[in-house]
N, C-alpha and C. Protein backbone atom coordinates (compact mmCIF):
# COMPACT_ATOMS: atom_id res chain seq x y z
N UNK A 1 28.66 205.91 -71.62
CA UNK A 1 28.09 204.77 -70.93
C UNK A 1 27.49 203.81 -71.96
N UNK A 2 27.74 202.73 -71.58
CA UNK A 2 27.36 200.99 -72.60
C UNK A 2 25.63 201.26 -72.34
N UNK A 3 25.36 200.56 -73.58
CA UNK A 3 23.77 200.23 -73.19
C UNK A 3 23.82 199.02 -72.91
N UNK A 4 23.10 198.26 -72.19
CA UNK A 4 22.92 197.12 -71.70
C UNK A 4 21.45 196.07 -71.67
N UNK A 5 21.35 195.39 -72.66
CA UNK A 5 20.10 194.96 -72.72
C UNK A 5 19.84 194.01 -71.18
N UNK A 6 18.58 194.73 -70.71
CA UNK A 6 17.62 193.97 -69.48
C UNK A 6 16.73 192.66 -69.96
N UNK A 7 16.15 192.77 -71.28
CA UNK A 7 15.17 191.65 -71.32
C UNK A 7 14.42 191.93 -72.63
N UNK A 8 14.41 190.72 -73.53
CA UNK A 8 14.28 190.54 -74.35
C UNK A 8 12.94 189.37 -74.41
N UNK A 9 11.70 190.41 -75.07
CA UNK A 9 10.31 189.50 -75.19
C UNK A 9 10.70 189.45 -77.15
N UNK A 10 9.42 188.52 -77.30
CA UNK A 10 9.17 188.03 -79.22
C UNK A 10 9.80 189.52 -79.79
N UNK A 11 8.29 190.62 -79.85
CA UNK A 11 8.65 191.46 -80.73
C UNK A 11 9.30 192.65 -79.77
N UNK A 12 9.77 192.90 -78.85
CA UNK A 12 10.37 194.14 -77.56
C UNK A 12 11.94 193.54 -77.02
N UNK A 13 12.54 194.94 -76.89
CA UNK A 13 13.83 194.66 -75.50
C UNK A 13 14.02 196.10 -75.18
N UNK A 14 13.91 195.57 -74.11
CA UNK A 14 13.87 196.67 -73.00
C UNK A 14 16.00 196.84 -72.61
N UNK A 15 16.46 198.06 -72.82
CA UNK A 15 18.09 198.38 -72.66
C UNK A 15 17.70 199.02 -71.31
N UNK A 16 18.88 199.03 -70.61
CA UNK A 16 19.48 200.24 -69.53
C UNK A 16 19.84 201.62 -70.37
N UNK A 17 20.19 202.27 -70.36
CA UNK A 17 20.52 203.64 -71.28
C UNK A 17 21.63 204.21 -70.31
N UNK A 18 21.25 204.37 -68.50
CA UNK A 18 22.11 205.11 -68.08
C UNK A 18 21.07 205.56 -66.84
N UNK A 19 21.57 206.26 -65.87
CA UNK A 19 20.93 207.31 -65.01
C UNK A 19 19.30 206.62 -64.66
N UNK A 20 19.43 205.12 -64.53
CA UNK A 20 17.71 205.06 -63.91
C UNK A 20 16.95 205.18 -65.21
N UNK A 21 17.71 205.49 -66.25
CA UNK A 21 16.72 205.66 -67.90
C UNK A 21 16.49 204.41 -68.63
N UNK A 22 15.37 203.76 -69.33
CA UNK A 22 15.18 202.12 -69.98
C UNK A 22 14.87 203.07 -71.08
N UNK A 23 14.97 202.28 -72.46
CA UNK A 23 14.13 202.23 -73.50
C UNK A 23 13.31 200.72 -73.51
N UNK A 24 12.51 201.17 -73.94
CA UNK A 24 11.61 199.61 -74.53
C UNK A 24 11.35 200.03 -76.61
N UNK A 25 12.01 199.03 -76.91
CA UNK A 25 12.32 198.73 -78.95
C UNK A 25 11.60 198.21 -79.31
N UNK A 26 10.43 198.52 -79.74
CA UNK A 26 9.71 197.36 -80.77
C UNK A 26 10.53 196.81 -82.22
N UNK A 27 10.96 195.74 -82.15
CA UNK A 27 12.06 195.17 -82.83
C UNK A 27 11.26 195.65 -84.09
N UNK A 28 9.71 194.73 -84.06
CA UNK A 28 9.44 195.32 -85.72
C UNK A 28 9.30 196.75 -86.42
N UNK A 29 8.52 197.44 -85.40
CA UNK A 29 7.81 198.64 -86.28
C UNK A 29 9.52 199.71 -85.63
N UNK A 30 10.51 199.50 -84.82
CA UNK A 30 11.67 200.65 -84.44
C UNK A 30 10.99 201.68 -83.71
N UNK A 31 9.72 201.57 -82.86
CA UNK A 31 9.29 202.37 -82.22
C UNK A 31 9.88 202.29 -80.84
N UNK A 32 10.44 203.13 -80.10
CA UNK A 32 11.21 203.50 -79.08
C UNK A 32 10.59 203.94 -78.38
N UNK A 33 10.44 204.05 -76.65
CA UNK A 33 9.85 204.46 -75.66
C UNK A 33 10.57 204.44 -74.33
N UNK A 34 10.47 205.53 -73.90
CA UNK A 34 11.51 205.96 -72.94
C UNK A 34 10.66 205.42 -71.76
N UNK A 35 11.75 204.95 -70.41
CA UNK A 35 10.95 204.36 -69.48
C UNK A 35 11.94 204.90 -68.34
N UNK A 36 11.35 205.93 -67.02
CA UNK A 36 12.20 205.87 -65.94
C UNK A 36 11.95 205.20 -65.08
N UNK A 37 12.94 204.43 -64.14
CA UNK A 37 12.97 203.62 -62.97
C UNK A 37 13.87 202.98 -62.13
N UNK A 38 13.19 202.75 -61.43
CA UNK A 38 14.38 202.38 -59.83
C UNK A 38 15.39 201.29 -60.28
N UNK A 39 15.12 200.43 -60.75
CA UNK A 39 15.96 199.25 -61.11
C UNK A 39 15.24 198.30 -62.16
N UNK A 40 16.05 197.55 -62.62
CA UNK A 40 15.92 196.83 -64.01
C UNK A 40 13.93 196.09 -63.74
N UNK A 41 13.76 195.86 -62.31
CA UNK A 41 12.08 194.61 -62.35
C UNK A 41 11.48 195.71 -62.56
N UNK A 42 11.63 197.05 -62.16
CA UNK A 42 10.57 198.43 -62.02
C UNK A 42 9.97 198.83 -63.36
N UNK A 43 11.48 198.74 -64.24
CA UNK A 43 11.46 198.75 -65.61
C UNK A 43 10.46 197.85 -66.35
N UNK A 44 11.00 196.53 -66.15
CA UNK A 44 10.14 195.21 -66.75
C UNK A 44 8.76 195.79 -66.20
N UNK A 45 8.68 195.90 -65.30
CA UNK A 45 6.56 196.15 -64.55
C UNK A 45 6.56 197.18 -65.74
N UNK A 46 6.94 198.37 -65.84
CA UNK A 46 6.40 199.87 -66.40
C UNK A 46 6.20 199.23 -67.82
N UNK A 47 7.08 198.19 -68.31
CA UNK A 47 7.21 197.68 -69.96
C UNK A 47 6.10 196.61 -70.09
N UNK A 48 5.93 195.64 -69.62
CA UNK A 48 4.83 195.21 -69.36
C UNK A 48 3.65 195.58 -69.55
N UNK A 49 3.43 196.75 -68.63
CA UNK A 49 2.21 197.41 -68.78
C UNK A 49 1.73 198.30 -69.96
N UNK A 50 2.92 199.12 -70.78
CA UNK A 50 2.90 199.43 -71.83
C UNK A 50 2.70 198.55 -72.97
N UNK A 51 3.59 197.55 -72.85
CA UNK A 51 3.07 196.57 -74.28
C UNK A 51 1.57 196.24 -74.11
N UNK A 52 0.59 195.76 -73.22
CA UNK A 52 -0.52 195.58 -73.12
C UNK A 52 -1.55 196.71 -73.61
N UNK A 53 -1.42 198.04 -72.82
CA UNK A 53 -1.94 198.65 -73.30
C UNK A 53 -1.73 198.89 -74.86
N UNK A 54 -0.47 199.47 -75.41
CA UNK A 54 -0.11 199.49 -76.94
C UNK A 54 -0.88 198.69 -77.63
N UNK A 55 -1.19 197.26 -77.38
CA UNK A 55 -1.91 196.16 -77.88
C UNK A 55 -3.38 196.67 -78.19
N UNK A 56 -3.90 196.81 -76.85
CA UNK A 56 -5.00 197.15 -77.18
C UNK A 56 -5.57 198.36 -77.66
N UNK A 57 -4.54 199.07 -77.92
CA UNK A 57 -4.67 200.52 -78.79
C UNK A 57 -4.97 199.79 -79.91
N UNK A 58 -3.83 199.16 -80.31
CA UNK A 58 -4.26 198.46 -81.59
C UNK A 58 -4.89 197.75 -82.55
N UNK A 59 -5.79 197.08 -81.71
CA UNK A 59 -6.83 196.21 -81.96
C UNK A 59 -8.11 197.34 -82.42
């Protein structure tokens, strides 16, 4: 099965993988994070919410 990019932010893109499975890529640092969900917006919400938090881990 193709991967299929869903959505592409500055430094993130969120792929399809297969089976209801997303990754979200941090383009810079190649950190990868697995995301399950109903369809591609479920995905974007769950990625969303991760980059924010991640952020403020970081700070």
């Amino acid at each position: 099965m193709s991967r299929r990019t869903v959505h592409q932010w500055k430094d993130w893109l969120l792929e399809y993988i297969g089976d209801d499975r997303y990754e979200l890529i941090n383009l810079h640092t190649r950190s990868v994070h697995t995301v399950v969900a109903k369809n591609a917006m479920e995905a974007e919400n769950h990625c969303r919410q991760m980059m924010i938090k991640l952020k403020e881990e970081a700070v």
